[in-house]
Protein backbone atom coordinates (compact mmCIF):
# COMPACT_ATOMS: atom_id res chain seq x y z
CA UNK A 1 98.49 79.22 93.55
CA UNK A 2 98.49 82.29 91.21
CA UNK A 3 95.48 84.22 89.73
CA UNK A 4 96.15 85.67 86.83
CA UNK A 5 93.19 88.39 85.41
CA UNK A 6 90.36 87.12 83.12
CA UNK A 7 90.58 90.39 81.79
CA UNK A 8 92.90 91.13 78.16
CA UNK A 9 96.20 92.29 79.16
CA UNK A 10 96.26 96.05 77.72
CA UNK A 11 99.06 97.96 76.18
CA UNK A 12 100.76 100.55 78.55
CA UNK A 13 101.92 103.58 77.20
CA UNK A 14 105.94 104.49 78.24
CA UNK A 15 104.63 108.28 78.50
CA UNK A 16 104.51 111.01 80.95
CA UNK A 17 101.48 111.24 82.65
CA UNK A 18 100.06 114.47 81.45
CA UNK A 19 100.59 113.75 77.87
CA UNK A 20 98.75 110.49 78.31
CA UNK A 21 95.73 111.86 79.49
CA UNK A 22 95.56 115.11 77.85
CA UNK A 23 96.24 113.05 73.99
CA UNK A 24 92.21 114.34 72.91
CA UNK A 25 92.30 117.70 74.86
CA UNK A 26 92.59 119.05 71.33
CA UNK A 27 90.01 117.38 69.32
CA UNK A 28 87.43 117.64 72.86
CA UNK A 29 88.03 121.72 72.66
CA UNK A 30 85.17 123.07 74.44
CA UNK A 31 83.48 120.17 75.79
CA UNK A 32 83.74 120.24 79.73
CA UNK A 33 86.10 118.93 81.12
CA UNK A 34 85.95 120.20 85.08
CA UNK A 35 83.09 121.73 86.61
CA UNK A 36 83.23 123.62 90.08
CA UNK A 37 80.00 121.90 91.93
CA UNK A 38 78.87 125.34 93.93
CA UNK A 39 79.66 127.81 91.72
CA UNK A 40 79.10 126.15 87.85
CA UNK A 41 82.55 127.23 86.84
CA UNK A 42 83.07 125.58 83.86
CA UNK A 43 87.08 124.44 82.48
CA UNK A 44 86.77 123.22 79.02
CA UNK A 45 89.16 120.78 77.71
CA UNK A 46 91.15 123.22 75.54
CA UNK A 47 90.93 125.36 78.18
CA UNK A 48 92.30 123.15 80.98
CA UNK A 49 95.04 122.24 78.88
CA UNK A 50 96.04 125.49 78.12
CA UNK A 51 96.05 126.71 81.48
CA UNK A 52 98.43 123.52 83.09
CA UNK A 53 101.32 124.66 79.96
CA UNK A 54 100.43 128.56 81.17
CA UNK A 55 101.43 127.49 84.97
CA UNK A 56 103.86 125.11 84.10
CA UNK A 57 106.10 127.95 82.36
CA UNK A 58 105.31 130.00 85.32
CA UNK A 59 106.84 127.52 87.76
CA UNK A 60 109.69 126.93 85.49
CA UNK A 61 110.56 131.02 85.27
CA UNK A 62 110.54 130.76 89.18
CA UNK A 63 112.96 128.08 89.24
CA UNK A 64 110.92 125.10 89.86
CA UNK A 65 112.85 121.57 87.44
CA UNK A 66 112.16 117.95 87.42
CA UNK A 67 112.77 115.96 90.83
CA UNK A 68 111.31 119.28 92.81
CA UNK A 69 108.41 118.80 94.95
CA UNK A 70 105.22 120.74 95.12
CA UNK A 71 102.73 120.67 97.86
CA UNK A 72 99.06 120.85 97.13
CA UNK A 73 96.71 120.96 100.43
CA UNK A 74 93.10 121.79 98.76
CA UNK A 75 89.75 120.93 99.22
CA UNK A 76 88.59 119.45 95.52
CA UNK A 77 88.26 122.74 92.95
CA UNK A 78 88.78 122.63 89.44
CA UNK A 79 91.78 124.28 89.21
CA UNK A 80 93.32 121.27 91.88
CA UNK A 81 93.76 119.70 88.23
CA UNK A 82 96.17 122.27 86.73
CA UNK A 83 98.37 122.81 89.49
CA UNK A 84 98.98 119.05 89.74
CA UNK A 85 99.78 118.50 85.68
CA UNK A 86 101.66 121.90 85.58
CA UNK A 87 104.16 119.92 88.37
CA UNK A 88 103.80 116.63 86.37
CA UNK A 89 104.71 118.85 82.93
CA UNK A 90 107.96 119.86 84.18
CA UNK A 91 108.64 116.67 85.98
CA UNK A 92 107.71 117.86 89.19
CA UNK A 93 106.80 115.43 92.14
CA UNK A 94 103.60 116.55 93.26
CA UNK A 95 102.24 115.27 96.93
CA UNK A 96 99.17 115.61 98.26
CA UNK A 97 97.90 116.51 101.69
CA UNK A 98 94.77 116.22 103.61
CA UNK A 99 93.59 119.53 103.78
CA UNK A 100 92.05 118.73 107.29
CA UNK A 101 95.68 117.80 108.58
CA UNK A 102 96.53 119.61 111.35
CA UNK A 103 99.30 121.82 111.09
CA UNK A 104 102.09 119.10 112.96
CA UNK A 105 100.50 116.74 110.48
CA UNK A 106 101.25 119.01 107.73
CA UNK A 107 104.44 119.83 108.36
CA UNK A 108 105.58 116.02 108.38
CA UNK A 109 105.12 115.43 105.16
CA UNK A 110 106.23 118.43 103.70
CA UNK A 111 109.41 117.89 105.68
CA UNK A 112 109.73 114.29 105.03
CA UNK A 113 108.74 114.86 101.00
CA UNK A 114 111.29 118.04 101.16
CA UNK A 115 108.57 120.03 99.21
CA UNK A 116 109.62 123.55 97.98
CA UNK A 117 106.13 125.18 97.07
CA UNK A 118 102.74 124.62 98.60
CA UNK A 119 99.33 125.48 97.31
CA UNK A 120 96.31 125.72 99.95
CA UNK A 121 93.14 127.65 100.13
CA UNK A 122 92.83 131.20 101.93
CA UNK A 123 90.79 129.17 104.57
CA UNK A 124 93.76 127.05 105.58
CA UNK A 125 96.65 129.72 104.95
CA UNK A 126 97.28 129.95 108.72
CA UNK A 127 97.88 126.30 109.58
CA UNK A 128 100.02 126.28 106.16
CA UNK A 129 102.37 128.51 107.18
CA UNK A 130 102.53 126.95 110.60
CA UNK A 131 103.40 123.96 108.73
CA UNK A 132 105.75 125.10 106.58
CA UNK A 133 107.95 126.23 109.12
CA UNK A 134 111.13 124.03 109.47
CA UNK A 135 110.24 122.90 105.87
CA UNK A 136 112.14 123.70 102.13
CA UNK A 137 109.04 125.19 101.66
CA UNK A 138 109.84 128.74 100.18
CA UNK A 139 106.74 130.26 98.62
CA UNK A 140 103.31 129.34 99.49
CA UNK A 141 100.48 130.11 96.59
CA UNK A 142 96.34 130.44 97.46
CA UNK A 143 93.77 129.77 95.29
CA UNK A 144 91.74 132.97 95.22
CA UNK A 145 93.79 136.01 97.42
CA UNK A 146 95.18 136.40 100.93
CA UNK A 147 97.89 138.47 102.64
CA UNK A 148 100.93 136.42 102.91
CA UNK A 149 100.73 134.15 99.75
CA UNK A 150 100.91 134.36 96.53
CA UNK A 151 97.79 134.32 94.37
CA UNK A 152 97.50 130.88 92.10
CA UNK A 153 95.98 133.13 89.41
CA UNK A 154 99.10 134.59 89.03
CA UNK A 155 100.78 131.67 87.68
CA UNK A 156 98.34 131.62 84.94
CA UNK A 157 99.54 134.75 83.45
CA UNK A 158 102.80 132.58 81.96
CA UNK A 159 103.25 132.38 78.40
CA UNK A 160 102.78 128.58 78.06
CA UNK A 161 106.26 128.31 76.77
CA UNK A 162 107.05 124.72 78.80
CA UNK A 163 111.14 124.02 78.73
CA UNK A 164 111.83 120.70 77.69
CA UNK A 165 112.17 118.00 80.08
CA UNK A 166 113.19 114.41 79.50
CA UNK A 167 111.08 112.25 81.74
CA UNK A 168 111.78 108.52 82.09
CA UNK A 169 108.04 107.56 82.87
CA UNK A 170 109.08 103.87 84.09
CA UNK A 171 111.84 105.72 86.93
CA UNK A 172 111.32 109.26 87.22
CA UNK A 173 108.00 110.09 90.09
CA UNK A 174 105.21 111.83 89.51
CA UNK A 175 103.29 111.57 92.60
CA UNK A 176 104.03 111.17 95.87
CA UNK A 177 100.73 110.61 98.06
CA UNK A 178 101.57 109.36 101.98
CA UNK A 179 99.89 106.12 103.45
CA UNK A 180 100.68 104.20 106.32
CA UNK A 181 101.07 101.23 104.57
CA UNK A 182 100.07 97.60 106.47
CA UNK A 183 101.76 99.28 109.60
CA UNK A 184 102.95 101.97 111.23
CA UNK A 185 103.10 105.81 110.85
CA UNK A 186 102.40 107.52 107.46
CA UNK A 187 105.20 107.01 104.32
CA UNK A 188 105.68 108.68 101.47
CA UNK A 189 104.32 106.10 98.41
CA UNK A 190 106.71 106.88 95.51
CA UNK A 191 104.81 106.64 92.08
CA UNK A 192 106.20 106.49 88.88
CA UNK A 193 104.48 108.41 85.58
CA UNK A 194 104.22 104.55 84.18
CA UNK A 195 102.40 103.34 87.64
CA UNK A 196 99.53 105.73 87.40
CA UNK A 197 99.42 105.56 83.42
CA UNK A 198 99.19 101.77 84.00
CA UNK A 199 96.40 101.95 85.86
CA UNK A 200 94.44 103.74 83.94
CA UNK A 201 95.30 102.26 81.18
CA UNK A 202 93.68 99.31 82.93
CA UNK A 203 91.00 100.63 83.37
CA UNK A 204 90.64 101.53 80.08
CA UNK A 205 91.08 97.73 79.42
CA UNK A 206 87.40 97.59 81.48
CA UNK A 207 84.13 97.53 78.54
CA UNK A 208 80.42 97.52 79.56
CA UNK A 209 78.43 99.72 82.09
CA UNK A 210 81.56 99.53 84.50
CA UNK A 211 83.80 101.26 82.13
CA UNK A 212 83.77 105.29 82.17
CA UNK A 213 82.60 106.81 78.78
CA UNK A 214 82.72 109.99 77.12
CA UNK A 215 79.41 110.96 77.47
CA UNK A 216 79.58 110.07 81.47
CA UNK A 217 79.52 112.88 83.54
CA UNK A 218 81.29 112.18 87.23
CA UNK A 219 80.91 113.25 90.60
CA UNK A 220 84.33 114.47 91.87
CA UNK A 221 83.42 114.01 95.90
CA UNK A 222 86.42 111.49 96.43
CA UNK A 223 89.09 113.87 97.58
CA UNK A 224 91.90 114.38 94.78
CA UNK A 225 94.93 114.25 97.57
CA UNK A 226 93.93 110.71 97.74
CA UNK A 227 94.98 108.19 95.59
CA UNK A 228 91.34 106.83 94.82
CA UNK A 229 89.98 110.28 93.28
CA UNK A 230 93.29 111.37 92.38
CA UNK A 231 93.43 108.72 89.56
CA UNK A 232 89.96 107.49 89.43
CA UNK A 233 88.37 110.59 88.97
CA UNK A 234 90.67 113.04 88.27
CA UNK A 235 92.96 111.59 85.68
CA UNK A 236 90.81 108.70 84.48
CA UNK A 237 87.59 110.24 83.70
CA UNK A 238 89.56 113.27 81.79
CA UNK A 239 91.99 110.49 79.99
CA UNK A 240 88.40 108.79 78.97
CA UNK A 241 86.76 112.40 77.87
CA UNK A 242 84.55 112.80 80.43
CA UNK A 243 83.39 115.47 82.78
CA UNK A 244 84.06 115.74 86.47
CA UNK A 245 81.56 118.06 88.74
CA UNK A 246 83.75 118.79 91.60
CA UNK A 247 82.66 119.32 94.92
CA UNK A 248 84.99 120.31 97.88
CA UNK A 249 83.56 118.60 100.82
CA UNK A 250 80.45 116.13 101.70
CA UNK A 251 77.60 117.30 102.81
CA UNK A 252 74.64 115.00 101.92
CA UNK A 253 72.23 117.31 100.75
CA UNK A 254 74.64 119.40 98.01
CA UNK A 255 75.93 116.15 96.77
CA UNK A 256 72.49 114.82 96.21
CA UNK A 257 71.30 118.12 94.65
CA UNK A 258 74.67 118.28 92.71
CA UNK A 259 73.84 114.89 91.35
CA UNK A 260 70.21 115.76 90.08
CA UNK A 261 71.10 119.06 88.80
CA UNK A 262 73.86 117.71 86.75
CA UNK A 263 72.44 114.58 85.72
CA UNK A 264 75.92 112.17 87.16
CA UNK A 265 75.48 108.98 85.35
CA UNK A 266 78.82 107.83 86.86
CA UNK A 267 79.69 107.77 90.41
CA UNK A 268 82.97 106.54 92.30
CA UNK A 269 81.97 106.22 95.98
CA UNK A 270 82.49 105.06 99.58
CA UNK A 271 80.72 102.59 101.65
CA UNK A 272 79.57 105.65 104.27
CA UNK A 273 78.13 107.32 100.90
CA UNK A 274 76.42 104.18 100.05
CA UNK A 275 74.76 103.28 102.96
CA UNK A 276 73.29 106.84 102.69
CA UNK A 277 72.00 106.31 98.99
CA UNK A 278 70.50 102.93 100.34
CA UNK A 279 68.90 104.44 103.25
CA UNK A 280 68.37 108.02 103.83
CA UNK A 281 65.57 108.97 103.49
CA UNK A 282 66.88 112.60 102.00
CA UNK A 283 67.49 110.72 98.38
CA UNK A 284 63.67 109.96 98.08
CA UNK A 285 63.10 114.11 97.40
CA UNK A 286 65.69 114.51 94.51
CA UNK A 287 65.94 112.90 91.06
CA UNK A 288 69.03 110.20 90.48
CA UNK A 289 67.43 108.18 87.68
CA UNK A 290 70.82 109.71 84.99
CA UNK A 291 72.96 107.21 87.42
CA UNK A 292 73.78 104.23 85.93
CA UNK A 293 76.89 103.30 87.93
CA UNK A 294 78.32 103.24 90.85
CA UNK A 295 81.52 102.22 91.93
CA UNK A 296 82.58 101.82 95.67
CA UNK A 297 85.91 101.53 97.36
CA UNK A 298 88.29 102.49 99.99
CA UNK A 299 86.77 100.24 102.47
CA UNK A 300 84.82 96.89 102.36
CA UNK A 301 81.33 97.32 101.34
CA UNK A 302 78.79 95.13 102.88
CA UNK A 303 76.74 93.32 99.78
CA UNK A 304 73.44 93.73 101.62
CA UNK A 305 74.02 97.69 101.72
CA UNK A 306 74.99 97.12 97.82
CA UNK A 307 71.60 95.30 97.51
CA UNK A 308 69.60 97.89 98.69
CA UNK A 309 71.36 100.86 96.81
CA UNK A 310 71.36 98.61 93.36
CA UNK A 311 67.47 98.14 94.52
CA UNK A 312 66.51 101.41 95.35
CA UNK A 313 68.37 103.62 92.42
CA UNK A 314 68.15 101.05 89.83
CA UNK A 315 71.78 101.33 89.08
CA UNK A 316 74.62 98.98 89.23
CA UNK A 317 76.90 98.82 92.55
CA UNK A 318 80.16 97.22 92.14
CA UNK A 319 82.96 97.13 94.40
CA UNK A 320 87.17 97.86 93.66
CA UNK A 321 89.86 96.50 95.76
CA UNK A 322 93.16 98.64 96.11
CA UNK A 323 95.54 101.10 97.92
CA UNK A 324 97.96 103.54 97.47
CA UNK A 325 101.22 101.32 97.07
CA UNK A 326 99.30 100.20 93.89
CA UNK A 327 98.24 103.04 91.91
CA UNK A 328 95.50 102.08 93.39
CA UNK A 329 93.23 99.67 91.78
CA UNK A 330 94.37 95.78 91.34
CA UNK A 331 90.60 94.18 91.63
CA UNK A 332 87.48 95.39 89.53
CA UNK A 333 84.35 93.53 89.43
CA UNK A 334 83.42 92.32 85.89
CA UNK A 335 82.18 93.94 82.64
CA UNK A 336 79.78 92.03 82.71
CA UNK A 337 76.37 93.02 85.05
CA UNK A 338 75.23 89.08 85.18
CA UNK A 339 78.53 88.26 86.87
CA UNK A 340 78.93 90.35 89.88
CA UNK A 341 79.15 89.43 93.17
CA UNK A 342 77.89 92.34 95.55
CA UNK A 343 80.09 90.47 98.24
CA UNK A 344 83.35 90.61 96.31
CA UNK A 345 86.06 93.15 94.77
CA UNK A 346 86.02 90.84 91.28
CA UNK A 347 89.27 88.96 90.13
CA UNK A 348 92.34 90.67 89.37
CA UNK A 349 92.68 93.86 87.08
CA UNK A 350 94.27 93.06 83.56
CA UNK A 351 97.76 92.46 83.71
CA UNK A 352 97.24 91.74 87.50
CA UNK A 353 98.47 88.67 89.30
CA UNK A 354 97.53 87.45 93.00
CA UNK A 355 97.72 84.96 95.60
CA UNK A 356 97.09 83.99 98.99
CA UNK A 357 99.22 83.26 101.38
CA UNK A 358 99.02 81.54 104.92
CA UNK A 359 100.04 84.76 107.43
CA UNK A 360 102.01 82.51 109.63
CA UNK A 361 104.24 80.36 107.06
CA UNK A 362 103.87 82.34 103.92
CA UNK A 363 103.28 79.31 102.22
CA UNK A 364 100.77 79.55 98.94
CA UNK A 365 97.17 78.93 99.32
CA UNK A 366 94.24 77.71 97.03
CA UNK A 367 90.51 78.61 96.55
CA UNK A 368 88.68 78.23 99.53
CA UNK A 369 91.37 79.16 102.10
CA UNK A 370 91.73 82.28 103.84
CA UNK A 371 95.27 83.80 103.64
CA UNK A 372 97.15 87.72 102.99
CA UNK A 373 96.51 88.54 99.72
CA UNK A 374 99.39 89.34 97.58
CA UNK A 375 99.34 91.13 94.29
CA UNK A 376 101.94 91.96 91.32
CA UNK A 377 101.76 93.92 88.37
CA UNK A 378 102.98 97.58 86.77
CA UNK A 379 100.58 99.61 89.25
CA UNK A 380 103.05 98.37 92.23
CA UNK A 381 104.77 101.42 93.56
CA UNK A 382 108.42 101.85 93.44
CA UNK A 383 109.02 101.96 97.18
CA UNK A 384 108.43 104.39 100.29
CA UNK A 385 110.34 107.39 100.45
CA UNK A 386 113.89 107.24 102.14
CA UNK A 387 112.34 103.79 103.65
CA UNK A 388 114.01 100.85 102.52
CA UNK A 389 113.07 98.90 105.52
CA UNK A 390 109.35 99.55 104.97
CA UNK A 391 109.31 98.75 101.39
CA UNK A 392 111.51 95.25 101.98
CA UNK A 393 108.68 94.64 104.51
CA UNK A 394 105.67 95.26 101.73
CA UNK A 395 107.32 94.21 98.77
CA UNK A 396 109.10 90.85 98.63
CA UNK A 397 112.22 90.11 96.28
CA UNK A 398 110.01 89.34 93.71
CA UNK A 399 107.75 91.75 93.34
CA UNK A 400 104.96 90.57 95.27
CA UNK A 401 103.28 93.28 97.24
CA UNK A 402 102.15 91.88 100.78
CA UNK A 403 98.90 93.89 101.19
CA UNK A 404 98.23 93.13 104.90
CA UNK A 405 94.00 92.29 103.99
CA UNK A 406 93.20 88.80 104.58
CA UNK A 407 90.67 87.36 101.64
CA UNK A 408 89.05 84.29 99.73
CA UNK A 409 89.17 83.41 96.36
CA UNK A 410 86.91 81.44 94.52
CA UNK A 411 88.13 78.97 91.91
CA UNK A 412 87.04 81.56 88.98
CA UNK A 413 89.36 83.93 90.52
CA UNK A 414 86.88 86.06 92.19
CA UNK A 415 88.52 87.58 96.18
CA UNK A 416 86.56 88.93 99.29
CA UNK A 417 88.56 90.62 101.99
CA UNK A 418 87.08 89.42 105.23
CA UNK A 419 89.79 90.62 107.17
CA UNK A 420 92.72 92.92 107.75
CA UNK A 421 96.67 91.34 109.22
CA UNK A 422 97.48 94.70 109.59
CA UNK A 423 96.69 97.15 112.33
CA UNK A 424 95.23 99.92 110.51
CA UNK A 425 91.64 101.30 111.08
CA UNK A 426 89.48 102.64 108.39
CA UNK A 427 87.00 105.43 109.06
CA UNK A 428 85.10 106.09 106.20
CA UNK A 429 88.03 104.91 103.86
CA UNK A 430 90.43 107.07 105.24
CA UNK A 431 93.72 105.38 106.73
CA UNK A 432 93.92 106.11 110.61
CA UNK A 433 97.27 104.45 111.92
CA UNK A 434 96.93 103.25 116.01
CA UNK A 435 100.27 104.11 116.38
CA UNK A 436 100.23 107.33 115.99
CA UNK A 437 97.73 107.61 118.37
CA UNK A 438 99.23 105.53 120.96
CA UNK A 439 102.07 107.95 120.83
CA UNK A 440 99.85 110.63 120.98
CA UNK A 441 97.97 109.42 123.82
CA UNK A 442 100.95 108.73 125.72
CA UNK A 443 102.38 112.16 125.55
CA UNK A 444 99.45 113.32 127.90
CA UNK A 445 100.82 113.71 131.54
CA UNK A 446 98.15 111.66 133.01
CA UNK A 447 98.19 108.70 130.97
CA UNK A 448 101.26 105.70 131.59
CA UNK A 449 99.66 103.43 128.86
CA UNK A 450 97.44 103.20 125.76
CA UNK A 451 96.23 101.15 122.67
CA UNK A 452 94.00 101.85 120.05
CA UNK A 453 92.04 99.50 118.02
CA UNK A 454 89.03 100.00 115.25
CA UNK A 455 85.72 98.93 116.00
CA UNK A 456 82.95 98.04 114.16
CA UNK A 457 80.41 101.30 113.27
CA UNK A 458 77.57 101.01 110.69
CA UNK A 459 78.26 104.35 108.97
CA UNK A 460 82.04 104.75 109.20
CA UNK A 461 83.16 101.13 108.96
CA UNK A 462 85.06 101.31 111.92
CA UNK A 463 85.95 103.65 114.38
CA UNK A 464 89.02 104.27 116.68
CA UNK A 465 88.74 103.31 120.09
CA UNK A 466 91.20 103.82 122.91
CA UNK A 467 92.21 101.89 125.79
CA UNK A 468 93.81 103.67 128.08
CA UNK A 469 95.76 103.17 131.70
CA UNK A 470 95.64 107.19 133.56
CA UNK A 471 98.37 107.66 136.01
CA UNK A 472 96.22 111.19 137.74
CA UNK A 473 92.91 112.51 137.40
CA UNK A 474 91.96 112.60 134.05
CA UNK A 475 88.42 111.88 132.49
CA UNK A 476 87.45 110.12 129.17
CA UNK A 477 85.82 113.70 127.78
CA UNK A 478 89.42 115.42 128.79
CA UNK A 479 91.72 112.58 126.99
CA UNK A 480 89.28 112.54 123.93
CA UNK A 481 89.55 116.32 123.47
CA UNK A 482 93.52 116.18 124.40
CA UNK A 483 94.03 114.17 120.89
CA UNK A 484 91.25 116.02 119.27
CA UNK A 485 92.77 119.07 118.80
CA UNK A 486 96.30 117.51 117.92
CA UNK A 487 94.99 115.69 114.90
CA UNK A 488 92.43 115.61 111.96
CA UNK A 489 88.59 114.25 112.13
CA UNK A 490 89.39 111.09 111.07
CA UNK A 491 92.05 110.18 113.21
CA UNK A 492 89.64 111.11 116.49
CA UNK A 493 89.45 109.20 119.34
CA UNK A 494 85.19 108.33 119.19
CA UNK A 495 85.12 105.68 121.92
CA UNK A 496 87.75 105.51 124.96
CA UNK A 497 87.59 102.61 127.85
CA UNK A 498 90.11 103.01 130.96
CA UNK A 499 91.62 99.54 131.78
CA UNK A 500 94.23 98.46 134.26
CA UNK A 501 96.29 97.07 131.98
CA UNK A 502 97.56 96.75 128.57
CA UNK A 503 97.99 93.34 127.20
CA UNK A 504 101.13 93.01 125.67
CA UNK A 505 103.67 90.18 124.54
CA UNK A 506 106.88 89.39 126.09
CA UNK A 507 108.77 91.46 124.15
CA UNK A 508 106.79 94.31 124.97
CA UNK A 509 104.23 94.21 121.42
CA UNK A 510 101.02 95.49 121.93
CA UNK A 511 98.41 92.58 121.64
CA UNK A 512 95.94 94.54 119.41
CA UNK A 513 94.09 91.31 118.36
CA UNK A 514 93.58 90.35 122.16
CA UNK A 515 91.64 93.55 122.73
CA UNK A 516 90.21 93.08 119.66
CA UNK A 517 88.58 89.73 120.54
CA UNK A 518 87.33 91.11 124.33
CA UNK A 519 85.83 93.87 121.90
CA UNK A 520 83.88 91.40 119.76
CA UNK A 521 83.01 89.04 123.43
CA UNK A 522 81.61 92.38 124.81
């Protein structure tokens, strides 16, 4: 059975990205557009604008055309904005890192994307050029100054005069974030200009307190190398008029005194962030009443934890449904305030269809059943990079893109994931792959087997936990810090359990779901 949006389909735009979103930059002139949370540094509309055609014709004098690839591995900063539109000008193919990625981490991508520029922070320069090594990479930019790079600044002294470039906005990329998809180790997600400009074109197609308005102003704490603040909050909000208060990094106490001091009235979120609004105690001592909204994604969000936020700040909590293959966004909550369910990611986004079907037979379920939902529409990406296996595996012949969460639907159209088919584990929204961390673990001399599996955690959602068969003297403290040090915070071992064994299936599969249930039984 298909469930087709309640929403109005919307128009979509055939345009380039940046011209889509940057249509009013004009007529908003000095109203701001991108503010720098610790500092107040202020980028006007006009000014913003300006400054992405004054880099673009900068990377165009150095060579850089459309198809080329440029790196960006940056903490949020206003400035994050024009490097990213100055690639999408020219069409550029910009992808974005996790600036806590180790350098090995790193260096994947930008070997796998075959970038030819990167852009990092002094802070990080080190580990870039570790990473770049091996790489296409042949210039590495800073924001700010440091010895071996060249300064970001610098690229703003261009003359603005942009080249023409014909972009096809349905084929040609744009973006090119890396997820690990419903399985397996991390894949470059290849999004057109007319993916991203179709999702926020439907969330334009959103009215009521859910919809972003000119007058909001946004917290930017959702990282912009991911694809929930890279188009939520970073291209969205601007495309809607809005301003964005960036802020590089979480820490509980600057965001809530960020919030107060600049009066957000619009906030997208994760669960961890929620639970803290709900029950901190830290929020009582600052001033949140300009919030009227919050969205929350990423991860599921429990609707008790919603209840309690929605209760204690007196604004509205809905949850979003999506992930990087789709733009991201394919389930909203209503427009309507009367009509949401804490418990549920709403029915389908406008021009959205979905289903469920039965993991075992792929056969078509109904309302009531659980089964992997599926979901079609323009925000679908156009494959994983130089990975047609991969993409025949998420996205059937026609067009249906196998998600890997298991959910309900109501008979008004209305899903709840309640479980994921795939193996990934999500700390705090972030993707952590157990693969990757098998093969990690297994690289240690003293270990001759391993699986990982999330597990439940209160503030993180879940957390990875090893299970792991040593072959020599090792201790839980030495194999936890062995795979620290290799990879980023999120992908951290936080729980490890030695076990004799490994279950596994006759062809040698690891049986993830069989330590999952002696997990739950324990």
């Amino acid at each position: 059975m298909i469930f087709k949006s309640p929403f109005s389909d919307v128009d979509i735009p055939k345009k380039p990205l940046t011209e889509f979103v940057f249509s009013r930059a004009e007529s908003l002139g000095d109203k701001p557009a991108l503010i720098d949370g610790p500092s107040g540094r202020t980028l006007s509309y006009k000014g913003l604008h300006g400054a992405i055609r004054r880099v673009a014709a900068s990377l165009a004098e150095r060579g850089f055309k459309k198809g080329d690839v440029f790196a960006i591995c940056s903490p949020n900063i206003p400035e994050y904005a024009i490097a990213f539109h100055a690639v999408a000008t020219l069409g550029g193919i910009v992808t974005t890192a996790n600036p806590l990625y180790t350098a090995h981490e790193l260096n994947h991508q930008l070997t796998d994307a075959g970038a030819s520029y990167l852009l990092t922070v002094p802070a990080f320069l080190e580990k870039a050029q570790e990473a770049a090594k091996d790489s296409k990479v042949g210039e590495i930019f800073v924001f700010g100054k440091a010895d071996g790079a060249t300064p970001f600044a610098s690229l703003l002294e261009g003359d603005g005069e942009v080249p023409e470039v014909e972009i096809d906005p349905e084929n040609d990329l744009v973006v090119l974030p890396y997820s690990s998809g419903t399985t397996g180790l991390s894949k470059g997600v290849m999004l057109t200009h007319y993916n991203l400009v179709a999702n926020i074109s439907q969330l334009q197609g959103l009215t009521g307190p859910v919809a972003v308005r000119e007058d909001d102003t946004l917290v930017g704490i959702l990282p912009f190398y991911h694809i929930y603040g890279m188009v939520a909050v970073m291209n969205y909000a601007l495309a809607q008029g809005a301003t964005v208060v960036s802020m590089p990094r979480f820490d509980l106490e600057d965001f809530l005194s960020t919030m107060q001091e600049h009066k957000i009235s619009y906030a997208y979120l994760v669960p961890p962030i929620v639970l803290a609004l709900a029950k901190h105690p830290m929020v009582d001592n600052y001033d949140l009443t300009a919030l009227r909204q919050i969205i929350s994604g990423a991860a599921p969000l429990g609707s008790n934890v919603a209840g309690e936020c929605r209760e204690r700040l007196g604004c509205w909590v809905n949850q979003a449904y999506g992930m990087t293959e789709m733009s991201p966004v394919s389930h909203f909550n209503p427009d309507s305030p009367e009509e949401v369910d804490l418990a549920s990611v709403g029915p389908a986004f406008p021009n959205t269809e979905c289903k469920l079907v039965d993991i075992e037979t792929d056969k078509d379920l109904g309302a009531g059943e659980r089964g992997e939902l599926c979901v079609r529409g323009p925000q679908v990406m156009k494959g994983y990079l130089n990975n047609d296996s991969a993409t025949a595996n998420t996205v059937d012949s026609d067009g249906w893109l196998h998600t890997g969460d298991v959910a309900t639907v109501t008979e008004n159209g209305y899903f709840e994931i309640v479980d994921r088919v795939k193996e990934l584990i999500k700390y705090k929204g972030y993707q952590v792959p157990p693969a990757e961390l098998e093969a990690l673990l297994l690289s240690h001399p003293e270990i001759s087997d391993a699986a990982v599996i999330g597990v439940s955690d209160a503030e993180a959602g879940e957390i990875p936990k090893a299970f792991v068969v040593k072959s020599g003297e090792v201790s839980a403290d030495d194999v936890m810090n062995f795979v620290k040090e290799k990879v980023s915070p999120q992908k951290q071992i936080r729980e490890l359990e030695f076990v004799d064994e490994i279950p596994k299936s006759s062809s040698g599969k690891i049986l993830r779901r069989v330590l999952v249930e002696r997990e739950g039984a324990a």
